[in-house]
Protein backbone atom coordinates (compact mmCIF):
# COMPACT_ATOMS: atom_id res chain seq x y z
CA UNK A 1 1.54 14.03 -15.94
CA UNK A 2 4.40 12.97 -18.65
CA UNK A 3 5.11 9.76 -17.78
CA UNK A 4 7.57 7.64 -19.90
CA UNK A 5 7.30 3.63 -20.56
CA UNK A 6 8.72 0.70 -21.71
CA UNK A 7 8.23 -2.85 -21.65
CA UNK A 8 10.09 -6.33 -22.10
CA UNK A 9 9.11 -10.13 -22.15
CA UNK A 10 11.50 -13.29 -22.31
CA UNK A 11 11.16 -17.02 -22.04
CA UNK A 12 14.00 -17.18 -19.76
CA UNK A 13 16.46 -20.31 -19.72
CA UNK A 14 14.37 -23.41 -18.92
CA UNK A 15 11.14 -22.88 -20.47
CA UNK A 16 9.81 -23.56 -23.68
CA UNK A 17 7.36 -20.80 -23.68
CA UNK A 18 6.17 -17.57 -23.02
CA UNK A 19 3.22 -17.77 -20.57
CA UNK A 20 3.32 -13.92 -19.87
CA UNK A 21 1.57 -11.17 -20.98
CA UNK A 22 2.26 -7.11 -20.51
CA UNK A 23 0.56 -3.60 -22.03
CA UNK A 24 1.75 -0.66 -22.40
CA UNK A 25 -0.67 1.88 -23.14
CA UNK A 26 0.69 5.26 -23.38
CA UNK A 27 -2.67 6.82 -24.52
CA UNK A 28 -4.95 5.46 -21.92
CA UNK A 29 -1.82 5.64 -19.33
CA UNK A 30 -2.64 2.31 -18.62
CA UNK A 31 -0.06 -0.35 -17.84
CA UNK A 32 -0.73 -4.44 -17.07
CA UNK A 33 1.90 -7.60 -16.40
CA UNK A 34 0.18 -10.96 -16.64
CA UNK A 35 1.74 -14.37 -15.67
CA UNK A 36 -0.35 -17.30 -16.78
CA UNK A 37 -0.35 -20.76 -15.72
CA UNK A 38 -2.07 -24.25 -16.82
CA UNK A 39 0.21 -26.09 -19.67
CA UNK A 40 -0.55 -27.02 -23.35
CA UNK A 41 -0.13 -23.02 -23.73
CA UNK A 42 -3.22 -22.60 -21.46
CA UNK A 43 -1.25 -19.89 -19.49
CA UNK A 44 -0.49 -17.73 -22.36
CA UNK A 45 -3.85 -18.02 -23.68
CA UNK A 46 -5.08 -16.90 -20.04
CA UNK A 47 -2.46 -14.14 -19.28
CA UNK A 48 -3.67 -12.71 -23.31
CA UNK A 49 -6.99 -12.78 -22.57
CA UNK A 50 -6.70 -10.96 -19.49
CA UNK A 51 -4.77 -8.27 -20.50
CA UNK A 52 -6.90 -7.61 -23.83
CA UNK A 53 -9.90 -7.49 -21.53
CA UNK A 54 -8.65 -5.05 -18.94
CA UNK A 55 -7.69 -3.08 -21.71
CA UNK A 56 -11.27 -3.00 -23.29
CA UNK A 57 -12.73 -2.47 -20.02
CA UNK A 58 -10.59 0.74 -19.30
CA UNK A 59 -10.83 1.95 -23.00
CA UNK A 60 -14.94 1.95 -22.87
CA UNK A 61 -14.97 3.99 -19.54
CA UNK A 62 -12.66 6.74 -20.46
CA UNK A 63 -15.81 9.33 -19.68
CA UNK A 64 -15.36 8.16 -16.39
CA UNK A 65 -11.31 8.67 -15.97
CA UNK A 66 -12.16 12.53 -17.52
CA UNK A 67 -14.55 12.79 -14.64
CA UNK A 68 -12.18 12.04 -12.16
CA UNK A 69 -9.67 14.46 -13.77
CA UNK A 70 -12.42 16.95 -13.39
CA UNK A 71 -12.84 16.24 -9.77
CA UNK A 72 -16.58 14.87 -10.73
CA UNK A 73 -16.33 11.97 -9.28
CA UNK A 74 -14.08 10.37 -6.66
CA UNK A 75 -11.19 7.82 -6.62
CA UNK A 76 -13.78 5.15 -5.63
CA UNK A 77 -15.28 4.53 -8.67
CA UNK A 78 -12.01 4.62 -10.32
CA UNK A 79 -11.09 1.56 -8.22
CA UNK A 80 -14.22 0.16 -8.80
CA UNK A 81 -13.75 0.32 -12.07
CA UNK A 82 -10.76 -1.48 -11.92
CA UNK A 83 -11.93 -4.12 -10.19
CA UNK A 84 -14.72 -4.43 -12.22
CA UNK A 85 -12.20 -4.66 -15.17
CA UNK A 86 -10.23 -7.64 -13.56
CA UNK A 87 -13.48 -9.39 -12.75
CA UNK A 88 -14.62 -9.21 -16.45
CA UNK A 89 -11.22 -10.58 -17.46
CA UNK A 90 -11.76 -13.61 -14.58
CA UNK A 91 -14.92 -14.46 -16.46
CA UNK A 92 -13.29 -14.06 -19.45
CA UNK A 93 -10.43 -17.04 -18.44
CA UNK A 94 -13.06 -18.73 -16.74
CA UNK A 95 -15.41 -18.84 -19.70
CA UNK A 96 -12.82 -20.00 -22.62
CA UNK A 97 -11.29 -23.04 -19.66
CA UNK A 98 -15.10 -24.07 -20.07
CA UNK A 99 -15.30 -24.61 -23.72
CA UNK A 100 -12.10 -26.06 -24.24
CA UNK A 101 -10.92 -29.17 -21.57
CA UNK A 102 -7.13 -28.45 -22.63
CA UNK A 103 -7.83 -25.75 -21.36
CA UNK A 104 -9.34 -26.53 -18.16
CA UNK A 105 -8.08 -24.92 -14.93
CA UNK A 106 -6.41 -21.93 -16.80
CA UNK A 107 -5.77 -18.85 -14.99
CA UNK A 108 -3.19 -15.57 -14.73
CA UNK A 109 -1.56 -13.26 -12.25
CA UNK A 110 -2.82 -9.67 -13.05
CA UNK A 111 -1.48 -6.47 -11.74
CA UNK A 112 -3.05 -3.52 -13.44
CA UNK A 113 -1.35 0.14 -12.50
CA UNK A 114 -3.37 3.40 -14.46
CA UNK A 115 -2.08 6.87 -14.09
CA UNK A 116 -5.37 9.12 -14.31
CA UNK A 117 -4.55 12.83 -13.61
CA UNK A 118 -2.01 12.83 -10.73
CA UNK A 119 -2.99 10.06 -9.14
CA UNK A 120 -2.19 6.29 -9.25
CA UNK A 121 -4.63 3.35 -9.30
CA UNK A 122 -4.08 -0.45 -8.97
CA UNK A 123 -5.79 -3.76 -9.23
CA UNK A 124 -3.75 -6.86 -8.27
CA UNK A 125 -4.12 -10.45 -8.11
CA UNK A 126 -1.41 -13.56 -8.12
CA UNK A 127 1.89 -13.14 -7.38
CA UNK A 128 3.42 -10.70 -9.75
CA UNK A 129 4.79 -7.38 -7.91
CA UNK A 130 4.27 -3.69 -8.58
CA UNK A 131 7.20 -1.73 -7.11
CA UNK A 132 7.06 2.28 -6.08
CA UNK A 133 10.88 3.94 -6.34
CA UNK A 134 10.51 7.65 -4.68
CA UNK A 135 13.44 9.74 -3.34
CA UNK A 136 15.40 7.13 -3.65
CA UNK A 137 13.64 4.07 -1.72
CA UNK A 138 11.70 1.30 -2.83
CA UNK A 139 8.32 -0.04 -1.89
CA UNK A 140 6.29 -3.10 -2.68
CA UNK A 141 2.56 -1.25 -3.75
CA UNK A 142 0.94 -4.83 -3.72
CA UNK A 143 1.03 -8.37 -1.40
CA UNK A 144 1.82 -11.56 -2.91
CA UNK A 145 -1.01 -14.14 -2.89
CA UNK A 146 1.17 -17.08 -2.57
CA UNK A 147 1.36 -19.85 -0.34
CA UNK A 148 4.70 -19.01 0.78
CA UNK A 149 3.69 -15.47 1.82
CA UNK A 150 0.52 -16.75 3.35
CA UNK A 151 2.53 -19.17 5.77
CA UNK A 152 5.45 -15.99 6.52
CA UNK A 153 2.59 -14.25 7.44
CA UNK A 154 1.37 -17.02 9.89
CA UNK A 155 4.67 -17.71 11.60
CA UNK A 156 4.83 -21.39 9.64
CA UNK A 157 7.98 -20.68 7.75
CA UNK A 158 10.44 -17.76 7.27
CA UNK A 159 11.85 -17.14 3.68
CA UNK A 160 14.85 -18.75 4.75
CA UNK A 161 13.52 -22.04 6.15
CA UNK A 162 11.34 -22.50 3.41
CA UNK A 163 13.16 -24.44 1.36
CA UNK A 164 13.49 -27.36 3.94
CA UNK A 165 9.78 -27.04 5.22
CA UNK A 166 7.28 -29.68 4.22
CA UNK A 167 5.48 -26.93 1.95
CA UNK A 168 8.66 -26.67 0.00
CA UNK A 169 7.46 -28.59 -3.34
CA UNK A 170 4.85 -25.66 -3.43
CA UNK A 171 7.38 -23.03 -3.91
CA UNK A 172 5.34 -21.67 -6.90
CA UNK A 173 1.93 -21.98 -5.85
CA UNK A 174 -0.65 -18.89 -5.89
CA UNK A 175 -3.56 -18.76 -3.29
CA UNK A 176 -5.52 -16.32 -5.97
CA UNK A 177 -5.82 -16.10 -9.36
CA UNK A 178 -7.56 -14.67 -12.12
CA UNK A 179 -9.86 -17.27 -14.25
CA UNK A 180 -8.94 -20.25 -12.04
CA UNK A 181 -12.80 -19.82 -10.78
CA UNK A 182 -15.45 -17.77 -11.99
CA UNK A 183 -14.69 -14.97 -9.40
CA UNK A 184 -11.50 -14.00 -7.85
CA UNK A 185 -10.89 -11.47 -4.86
CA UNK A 186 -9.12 -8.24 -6.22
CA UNK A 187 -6.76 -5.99 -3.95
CA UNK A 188 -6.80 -2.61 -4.77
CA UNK A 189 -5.45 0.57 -4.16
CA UNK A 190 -5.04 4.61 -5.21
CA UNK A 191 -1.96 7.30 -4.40
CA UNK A 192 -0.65 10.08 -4.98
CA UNK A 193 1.54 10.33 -8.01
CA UNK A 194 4.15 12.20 -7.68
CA UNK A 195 7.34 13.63 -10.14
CA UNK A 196 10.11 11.82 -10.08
CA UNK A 197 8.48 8.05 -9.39
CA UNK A 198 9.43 4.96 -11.02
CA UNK A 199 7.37 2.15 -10.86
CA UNK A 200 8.03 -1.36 -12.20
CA UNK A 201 5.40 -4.30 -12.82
CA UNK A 202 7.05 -7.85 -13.50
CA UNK A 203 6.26 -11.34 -12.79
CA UNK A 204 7.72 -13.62 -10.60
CA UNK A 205 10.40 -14.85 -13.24
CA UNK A 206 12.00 -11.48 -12.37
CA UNK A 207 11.31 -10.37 -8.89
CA UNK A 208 12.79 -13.85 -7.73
CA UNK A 209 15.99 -12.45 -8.90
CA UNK A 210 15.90 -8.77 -7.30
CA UNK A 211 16.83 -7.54 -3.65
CA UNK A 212 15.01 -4.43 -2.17
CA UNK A 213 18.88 -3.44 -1.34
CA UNK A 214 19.77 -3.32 -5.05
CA UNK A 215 16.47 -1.80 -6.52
CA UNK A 216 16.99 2.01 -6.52
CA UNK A 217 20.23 1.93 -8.40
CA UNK A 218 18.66 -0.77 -10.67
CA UNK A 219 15.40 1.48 -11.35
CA UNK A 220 17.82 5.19 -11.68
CA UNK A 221 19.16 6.50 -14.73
CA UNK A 222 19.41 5.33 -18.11
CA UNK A 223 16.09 5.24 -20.53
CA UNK A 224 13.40 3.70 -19.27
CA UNK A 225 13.74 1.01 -22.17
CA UNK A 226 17.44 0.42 -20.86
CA UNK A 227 16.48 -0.11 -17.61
CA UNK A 228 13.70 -2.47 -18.86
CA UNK A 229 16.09 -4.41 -20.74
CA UNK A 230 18.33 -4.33 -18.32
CA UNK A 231 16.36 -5.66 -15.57
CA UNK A 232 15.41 -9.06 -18.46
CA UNK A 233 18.94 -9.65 -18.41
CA UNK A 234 19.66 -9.76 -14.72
CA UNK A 235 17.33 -11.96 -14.46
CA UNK A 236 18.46 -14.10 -17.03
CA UNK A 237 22.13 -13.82 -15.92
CA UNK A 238 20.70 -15.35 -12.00
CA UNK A 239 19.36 -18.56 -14.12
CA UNK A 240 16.18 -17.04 -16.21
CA UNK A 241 13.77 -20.10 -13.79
CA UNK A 242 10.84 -18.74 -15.92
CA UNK A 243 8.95 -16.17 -18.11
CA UNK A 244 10.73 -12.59 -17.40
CA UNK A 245 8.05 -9.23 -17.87
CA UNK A 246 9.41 -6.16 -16.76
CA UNK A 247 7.21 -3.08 -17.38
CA UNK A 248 9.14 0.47 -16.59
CA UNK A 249 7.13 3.69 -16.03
CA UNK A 250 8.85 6.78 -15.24
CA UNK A 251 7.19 10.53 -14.04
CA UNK A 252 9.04 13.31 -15.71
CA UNK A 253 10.86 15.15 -12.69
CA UNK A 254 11.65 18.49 -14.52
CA UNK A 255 7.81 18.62 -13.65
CA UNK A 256 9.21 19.48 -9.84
CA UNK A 257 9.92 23.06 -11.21
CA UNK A 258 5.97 23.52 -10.94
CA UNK A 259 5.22 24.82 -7.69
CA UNK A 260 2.07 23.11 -7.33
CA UNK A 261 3.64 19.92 -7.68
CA UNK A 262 6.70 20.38 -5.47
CA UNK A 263 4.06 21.69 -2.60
CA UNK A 264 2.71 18.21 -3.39
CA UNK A 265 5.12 16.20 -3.12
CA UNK A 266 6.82 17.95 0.11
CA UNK A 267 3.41 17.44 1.90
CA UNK A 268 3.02 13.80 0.82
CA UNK A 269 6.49 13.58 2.38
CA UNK A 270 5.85 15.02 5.64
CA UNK A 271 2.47 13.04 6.11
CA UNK A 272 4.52 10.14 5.39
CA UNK A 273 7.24 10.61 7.70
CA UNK A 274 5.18 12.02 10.62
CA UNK A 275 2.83 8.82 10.30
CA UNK A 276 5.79 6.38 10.79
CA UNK A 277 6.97 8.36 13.43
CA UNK A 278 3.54 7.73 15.66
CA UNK A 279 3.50 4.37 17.55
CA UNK A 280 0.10 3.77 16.41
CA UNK A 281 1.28 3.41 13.02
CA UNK A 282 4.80 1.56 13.54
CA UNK A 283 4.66 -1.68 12.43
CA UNK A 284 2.45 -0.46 8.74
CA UNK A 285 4.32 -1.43 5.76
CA UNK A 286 4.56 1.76 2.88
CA UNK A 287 1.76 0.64 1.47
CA UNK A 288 -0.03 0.11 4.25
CA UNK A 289 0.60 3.67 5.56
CA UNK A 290 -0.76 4.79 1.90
CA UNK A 291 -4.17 3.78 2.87
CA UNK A 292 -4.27 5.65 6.05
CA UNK A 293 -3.50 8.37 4.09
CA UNK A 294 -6.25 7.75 1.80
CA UNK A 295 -8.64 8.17 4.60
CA UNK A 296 -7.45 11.05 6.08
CA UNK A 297 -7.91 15.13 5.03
CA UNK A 298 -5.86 18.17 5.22
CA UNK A 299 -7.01 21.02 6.87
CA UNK A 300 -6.16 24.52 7.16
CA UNK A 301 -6.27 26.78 10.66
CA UNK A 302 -5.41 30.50 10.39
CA UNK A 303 -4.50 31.68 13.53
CA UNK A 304 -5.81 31.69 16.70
CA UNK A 305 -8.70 29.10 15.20
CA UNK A 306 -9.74 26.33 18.06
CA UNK A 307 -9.19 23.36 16.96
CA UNK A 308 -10.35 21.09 19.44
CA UNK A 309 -12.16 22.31 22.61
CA UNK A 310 -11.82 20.58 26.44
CA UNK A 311 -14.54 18.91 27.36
CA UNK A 312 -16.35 17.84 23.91
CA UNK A 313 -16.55 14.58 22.70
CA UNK A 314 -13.76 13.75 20.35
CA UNK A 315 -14.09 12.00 16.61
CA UNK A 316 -10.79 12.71 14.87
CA UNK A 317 -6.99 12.55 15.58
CA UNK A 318 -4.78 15.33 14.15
CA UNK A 319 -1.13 15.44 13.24
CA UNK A 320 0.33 18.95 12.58
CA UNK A 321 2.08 19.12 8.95
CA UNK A 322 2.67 22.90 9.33
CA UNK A 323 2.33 25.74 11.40
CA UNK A 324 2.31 25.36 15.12
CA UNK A 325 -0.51 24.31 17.43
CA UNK A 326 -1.04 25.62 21.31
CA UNK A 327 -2.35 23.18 23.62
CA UNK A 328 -4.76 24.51 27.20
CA UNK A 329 -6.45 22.99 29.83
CA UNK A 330 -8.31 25.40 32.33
CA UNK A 331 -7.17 28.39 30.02
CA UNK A 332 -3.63 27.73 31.40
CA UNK A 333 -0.85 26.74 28.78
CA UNK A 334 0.37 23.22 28.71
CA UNK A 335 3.05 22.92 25.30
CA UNK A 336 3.38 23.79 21.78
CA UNK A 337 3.51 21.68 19.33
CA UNK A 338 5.46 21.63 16.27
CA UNK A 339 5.60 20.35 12.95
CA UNK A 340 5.11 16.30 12.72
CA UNK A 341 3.51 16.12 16.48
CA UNK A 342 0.24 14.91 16.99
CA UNK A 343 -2.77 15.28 19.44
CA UNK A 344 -6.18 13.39 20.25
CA UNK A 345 -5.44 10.46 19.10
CA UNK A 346 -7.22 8.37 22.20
CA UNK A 347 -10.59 9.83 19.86
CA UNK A 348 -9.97 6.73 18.04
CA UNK A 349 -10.74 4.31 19.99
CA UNK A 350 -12.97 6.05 22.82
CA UNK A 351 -15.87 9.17 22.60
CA UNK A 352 -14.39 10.18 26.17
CA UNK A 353 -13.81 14.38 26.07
CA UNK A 354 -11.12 15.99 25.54
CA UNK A 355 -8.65 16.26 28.36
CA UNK A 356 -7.62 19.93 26.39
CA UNK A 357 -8.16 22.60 23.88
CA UNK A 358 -5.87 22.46 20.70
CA UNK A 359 -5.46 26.50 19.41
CA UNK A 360 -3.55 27.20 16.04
CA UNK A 361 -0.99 29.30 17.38
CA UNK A 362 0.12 30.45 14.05
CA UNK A 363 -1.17 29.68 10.52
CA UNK A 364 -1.48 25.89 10.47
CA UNK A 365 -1.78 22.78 8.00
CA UNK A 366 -3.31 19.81 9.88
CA UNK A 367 -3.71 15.96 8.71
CA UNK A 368 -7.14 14.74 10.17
CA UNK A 369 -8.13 10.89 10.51
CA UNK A 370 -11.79 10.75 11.89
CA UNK A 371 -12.66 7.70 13.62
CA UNK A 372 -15.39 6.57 11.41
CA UNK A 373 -13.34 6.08 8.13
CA UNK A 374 -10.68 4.55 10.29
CA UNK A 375 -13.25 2.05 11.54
CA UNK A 376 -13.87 1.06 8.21
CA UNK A 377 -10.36 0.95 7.25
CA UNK A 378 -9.60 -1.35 10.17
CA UNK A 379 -12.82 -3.89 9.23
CA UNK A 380 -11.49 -4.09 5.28
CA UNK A 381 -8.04 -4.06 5.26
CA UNK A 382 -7.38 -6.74 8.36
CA UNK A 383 -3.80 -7.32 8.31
CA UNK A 384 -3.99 -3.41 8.92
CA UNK A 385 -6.59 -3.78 11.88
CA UNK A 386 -3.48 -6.51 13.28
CA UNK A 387 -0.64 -4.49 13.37
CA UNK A 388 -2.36 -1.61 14.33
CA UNK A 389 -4.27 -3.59 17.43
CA UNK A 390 -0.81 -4.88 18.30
CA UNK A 391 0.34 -1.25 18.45
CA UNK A 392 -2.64 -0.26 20.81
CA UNK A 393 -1.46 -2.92 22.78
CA UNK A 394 2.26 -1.88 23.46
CA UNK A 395 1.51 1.98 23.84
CA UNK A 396 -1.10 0.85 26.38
CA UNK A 397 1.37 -1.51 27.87
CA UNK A 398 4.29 1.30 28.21
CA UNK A 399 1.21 3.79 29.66
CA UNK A 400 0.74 1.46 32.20
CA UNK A 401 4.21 0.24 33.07
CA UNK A 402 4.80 4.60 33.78
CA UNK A 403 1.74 4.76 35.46
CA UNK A 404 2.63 1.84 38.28
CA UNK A 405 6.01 3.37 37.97
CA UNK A 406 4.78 6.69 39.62
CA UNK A 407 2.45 5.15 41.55
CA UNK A 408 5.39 3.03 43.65
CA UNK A 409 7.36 6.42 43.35
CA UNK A 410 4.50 7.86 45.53
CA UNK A 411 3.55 4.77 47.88
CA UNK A 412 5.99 2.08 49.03
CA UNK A 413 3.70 0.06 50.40
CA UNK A 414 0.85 0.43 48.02
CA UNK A 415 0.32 -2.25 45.46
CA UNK A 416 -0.62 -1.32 41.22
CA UNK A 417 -3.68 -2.94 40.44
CA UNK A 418 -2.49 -3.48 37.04
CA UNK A 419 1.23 -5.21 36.48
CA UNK A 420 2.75 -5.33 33.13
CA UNK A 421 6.01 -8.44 32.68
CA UNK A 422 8.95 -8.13 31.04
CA UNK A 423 7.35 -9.38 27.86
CA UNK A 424 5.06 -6.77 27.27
CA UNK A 425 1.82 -9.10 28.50
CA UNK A 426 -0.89 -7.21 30.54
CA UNK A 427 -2.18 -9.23 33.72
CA UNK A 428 -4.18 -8.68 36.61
CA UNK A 429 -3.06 -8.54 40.19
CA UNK A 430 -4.13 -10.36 42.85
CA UNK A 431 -4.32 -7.29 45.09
């Protein structure tokens, strides 16, 4: 894909130097921000030798991005590449904060995005932010590993009472970080790239400064080195606290005109869309949805193809992109289904059979999430395996809530042997 890049650093207002590092590498489509920390210049030595590192790492296995491209290998060992390249550079840090005490301690944010083919690839850890801009909204592609983000995420603090909680003088503190210890935990994550996207890398010296609100117009028009500049100044202009990197990368979106790629990209937008749509999914941040979607598939029914049968076991829930999709029990019609409904998704979490038989009624496009990588998804990724048990909870909740309704509808004087309160909490009865 053409992608277009540019990339700015600035000591800001109150510091006396730059302890950030950035690359732009337009060959290897490979693009890094780097915010190092440890004084005496130990932070810029750490944030340099992290981003020279991931950059050797990358440029050695380039065989291995060409068999991607070539569909001879899958995204997997792209990521685990990636990793791989972060964990050299955290032995790197590590390594040089041995030989040197000044130096002790050292260590960098790193958030590594590479465009291989038409898909995106990231390895994050620290603090600094990559941002995704597509049709016009904005979404945060990695988590902060800070301590304020850890305690939002517990219910300590909120963003707003922060600042007068005893954890305040810790404002800048990272839970992970690259080189602080031999090892570091890596996040990491692949996507769909689509034309049109903007993406932006900085470290926290700019994000402090930006609100989701503002973002798209801040990341639309003018050149990509415009916007990069732009975004230095802003920051600079709401005090400049600390080192400002701003990395731009743009998708060309004349590419849209290629009908390959605007099938992509209107697929990727449906999947989207109908996954927010199901409770299940509700509560999952963009991101979040992204790597349900990474362990789902796309299938196609011509029509008249059974889809599901009545009666089997089920392994796999299925949301219908296109087409339309006839549902039967006992050979007697129940509904169609249209475009972003979904069926059999109780196969998630049970091997009970199916209560009906799924029939493409006409040609048909179907999204498929099998239990068994969703399993795995939940066990890795467990502030995922939260929000979606939380979600379980409150469909099961409202299923039960209509199912005493009816039940007093049919039988004054019967009692439910399941009561749901007015918060949502499941108890049982006496009765």
């Amino acid at each position: 894909m053409e992608l277009k890049a540019s990339g700015r650093t600035d000591v800001g207002k109150q510091r006396q130097h730059n302890e950030d590092s950035l690359l732009v590498d337009e060959a290897l489509q490979l693009y890094v921000v780097a915010d190092g920390m440890g004084g005496h210049a130990a932070g810029e030595v750490a944030s340099d030798i992290a981003v020279r590192t991931v950059q050797h790492v990358v440029e050695e296995r380039q065989d291995l991005l060409e068999d991607f491209i070539a569909k001879k290998v899958p995204p997997a060992e792209v990521l685990a590449m990636l990793e791989g390249a972060v964990h050299q550079a955290c032995r790197a840090v590590f390594e040089e904060a041995q030989r040197d005490d000044k130096k002790r301690g050292m260590g960098t944010t790193t958030s590594v995005l590479i465009v291989v083919g038409e898909r995106g690839f990231i390895a994050h850890v620290g603090d600094s932010r990559i941002y995704l801009l597509r049709q016009g909204q904005v979404a945060q592609l990695t988590e902060d590993h800070s301590l304020i983000n850890e305690l939002i995420k517990r219910g300590k603090v909120t963003r707003d009472t922060f600042d007068t909680s005893p954890y305040k003088d810790y404002k800048n503190a990272v839970t992970r970080a690259v080189g602080v210890y031999e090892s570091v935990e890596v996040d990491t994550l692949h996507f769909d790239v689509l034309p049109g996207d903007v993406f932006l890398l900085c470290s926290d010296g700019l994000h402090h400064y930006l609100k989701n609100a503002e973002l798209p117009a801040q990341l639309q028009g003018a050149t990509v080195d415009e916007l990069s500049t732009a975004l230095i100044a802003h920051a600079n202009d709401g005090g400049g606290h600390d080192n400002i990197t701003s990395v731009i990368i743009r998708v060309a979106p004349e590419l849209t005109a290629r009908p390959s790629l605007l099938q992509r990209t209107d697929e990727f937008t449906r999947k989207i869309e109908a996954l927010k749509r199901m409770p299940l999914f509700r509560f999952l941040e963009y991101n979040e949805l992204i790597r349900v979607l990474n362990v789902t598939e796309v299938n196609g029914y011509p029509i008249n193809t059974t889809i599901i049968r009545e009666g089997e076991p089920g392994d796999a829930m299925f949301i219908l992109l296109t087409g339309k999709i006839r549902l039967e029990r006992a050979g007697a019609v129940l509904t169609e289904l249209a475009p972003g409904s979904h069926f059999g998704e109780m196969a998630l979490i049970d091997r009970a059979p199916r209560s009906a038989t799924a029939i493409a009624a006409e040609t048909s496009r179907v999204l498929v999430l099998k239990r068994a990588p969703f399993y795995e998804l939940v066990k890795t990724e467990h502030q995922v395996a939260v929000k979606l048990l939380w979600s379980f909870v409150q469909v099961l909740a409202e299923r039960l809530r209509n199912m005493n309704e009816l039940s007093g509808s049919r039988s004054s004087d019967t009692h439910p042997i399941v009561q749901v309160d007015d918060d949502d909490n499941l108890f049982e009865s006496d009765s």
